[in-house]
Every structure is written in C-alpha cells, then in structure tokens.
Protein backbone atom coordinates (compact mmCIF):
# COMPACT_ATOMS: atom_id res chain seq x y z
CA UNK A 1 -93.46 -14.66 91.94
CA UNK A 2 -90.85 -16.95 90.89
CA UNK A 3 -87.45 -17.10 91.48
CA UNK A 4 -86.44 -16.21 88.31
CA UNK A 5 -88.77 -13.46 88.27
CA UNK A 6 -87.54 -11.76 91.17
CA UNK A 7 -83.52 -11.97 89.91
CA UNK A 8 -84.57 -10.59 87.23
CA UNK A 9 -86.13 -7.75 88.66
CA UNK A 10 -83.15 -7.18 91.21
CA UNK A 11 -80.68 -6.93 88.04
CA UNK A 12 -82.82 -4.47 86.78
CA UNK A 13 -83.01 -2.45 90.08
CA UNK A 14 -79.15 -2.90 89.96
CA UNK A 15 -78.93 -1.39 86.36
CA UNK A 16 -80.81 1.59 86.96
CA UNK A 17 -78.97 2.53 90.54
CA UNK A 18 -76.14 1.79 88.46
CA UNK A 19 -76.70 4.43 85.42
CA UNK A 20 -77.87 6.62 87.79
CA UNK A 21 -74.67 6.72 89.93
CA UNK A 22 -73.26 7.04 86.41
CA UNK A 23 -74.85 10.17 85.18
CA UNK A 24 -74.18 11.99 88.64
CA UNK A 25 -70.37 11.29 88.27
CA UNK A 26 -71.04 12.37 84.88
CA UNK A 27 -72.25 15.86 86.01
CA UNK A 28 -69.43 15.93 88.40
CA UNK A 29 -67.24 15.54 86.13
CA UNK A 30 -68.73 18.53 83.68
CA UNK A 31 -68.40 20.44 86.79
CA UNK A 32 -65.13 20.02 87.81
CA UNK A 33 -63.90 20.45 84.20
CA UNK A 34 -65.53 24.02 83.88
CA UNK A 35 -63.93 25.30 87.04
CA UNK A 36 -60.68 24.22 85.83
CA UNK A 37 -61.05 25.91 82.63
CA UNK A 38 -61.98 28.90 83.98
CA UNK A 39 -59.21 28.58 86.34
CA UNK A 40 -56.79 28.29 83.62
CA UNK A 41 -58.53 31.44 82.15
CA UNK A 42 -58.04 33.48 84.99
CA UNK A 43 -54.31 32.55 85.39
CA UNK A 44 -53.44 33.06 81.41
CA UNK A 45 -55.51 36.57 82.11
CA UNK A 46 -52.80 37.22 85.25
CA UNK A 47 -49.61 36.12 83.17
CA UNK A 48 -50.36 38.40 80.32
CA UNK A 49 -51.26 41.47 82.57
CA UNK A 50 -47.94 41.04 84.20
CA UNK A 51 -46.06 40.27 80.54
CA UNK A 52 -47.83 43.76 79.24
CA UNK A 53 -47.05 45.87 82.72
CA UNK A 54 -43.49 44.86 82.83
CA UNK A 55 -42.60 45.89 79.53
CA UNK A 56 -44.92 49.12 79.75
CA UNK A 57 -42.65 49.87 82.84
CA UNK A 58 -39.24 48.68 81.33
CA UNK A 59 -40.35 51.15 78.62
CA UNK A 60 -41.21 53.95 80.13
CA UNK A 61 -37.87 53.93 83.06
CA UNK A 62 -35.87 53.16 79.40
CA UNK A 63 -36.66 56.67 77.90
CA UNK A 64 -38.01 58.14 74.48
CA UNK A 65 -37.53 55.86 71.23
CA UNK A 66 -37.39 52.67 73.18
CA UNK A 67 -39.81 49.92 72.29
CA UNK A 68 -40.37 46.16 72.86
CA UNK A 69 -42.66 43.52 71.26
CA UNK A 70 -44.55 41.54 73.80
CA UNK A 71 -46.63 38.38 72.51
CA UNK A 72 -49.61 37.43 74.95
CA UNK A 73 -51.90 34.75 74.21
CA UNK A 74 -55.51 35.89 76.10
CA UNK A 75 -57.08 39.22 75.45
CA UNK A 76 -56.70 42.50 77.58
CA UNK A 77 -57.75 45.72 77.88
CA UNK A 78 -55.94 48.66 77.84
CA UNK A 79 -57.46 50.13 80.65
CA UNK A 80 -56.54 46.51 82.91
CA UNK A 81 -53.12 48.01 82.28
CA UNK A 82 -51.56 49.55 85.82
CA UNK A 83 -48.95 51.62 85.71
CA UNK A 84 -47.57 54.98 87.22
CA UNK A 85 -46.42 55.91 83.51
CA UNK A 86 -49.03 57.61 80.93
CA UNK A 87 -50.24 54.81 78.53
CA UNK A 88 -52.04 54.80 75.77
CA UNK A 89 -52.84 52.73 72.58
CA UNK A 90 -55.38 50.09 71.28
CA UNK A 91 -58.23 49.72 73.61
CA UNK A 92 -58.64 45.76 72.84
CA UNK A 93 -55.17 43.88 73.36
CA UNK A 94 -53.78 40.31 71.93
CA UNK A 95 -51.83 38.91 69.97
CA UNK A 96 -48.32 40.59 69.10
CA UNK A 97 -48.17 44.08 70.82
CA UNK A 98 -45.82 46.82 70.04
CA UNK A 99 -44.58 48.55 73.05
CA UNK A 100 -42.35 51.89 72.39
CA UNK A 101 -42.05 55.30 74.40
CA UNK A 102 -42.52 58.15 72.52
CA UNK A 103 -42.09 61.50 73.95
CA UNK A 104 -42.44 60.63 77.67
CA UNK A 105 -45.56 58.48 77.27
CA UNK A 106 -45.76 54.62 76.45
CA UNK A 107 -48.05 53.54 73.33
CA UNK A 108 -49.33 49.67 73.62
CA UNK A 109 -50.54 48.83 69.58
CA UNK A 110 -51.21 45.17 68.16
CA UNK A 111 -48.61 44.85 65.80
C-alpha cells in the first residue's frame, strides 16, 4: 500500500468517527430539548393552577355577585382545581375564564 493510499484511508476513518460523534451530539441535543419543553410545560401547567385557585379563593372569601376574569395560557381541568370552596363550571379550562360567586358557590366558565 502506498503512502498515498493509506492517508487517504486515515481521512476517511477520520470522517466517519467524525459524523458519527456528530449524530450522537445530535441525539443529545433532541434529548435535552424535549426535557426542557416538557419542563416548560409542567411549569406553565403550575402557574395557571395557581392563577385559577387564587381567584377561585379571592372569589369565594369576596361573597355572592363577585366575579373576576382570569386569562391562562395552558389547559386545565376543572377537577385540578383545589379549593375548600364548592366549584363548579366548564370541565375543560383555557383561554379567558370567567370567575364569579353566585349564591355561595364559585362558577369557573371560558368566557
């Protein structure tokens, strides 16, 4: 084998370690990305369960005929709503919500 033969050879060997160290920091990469979106999920999922809890309570303590309109940008449902007050309302929650007392118990309604 010649000389020029065998660099050749070795750049080749280089080039495929290469693109093969490429496409696992590629995967990586995909990896990393989907944890952090699903992180970001989970924390937007948080935020608006606290947004829709504190004005179902601030409601509620506030008496009949109050109300409050609450904009969240995830989806929840009504029943990941805690509270020590009766709620009730639309079962799937986004967007715009409508928050009033009526009557002692707290009504959560897209709006």
């Amino acid at each position: 084998m010649s000389i020029k033969g065998q660099s050749t050879i070795e750049y080749v060997l280089i080039m495929l370690v290469s693109l093969a160290l490429l496409g696992l920091s590629i995967i990586a990469l995909l990896s990393v990305n989907a944890m952090w979106k699903t992180g970001i999920s989970n924390q937007r999922f948080i935020y608006d369960k606290k947004v829709v809890e504190n004005a179902v309570e601030e409601v509620c303590y506030l008496g009949d005929g109050n109300s409050r309109i609450v904009q969240i940008a995830g989806e929840l449902s009504l029943s990941d709503i805690e509270s020590d007050c009766a709620v009730e309302g639309d079962e799937d929650l986004y967007g715009s919500l409508y928050i009033y007392n009526e009557k002692g118990k707290v009504y959560v309604k897209r709006h």
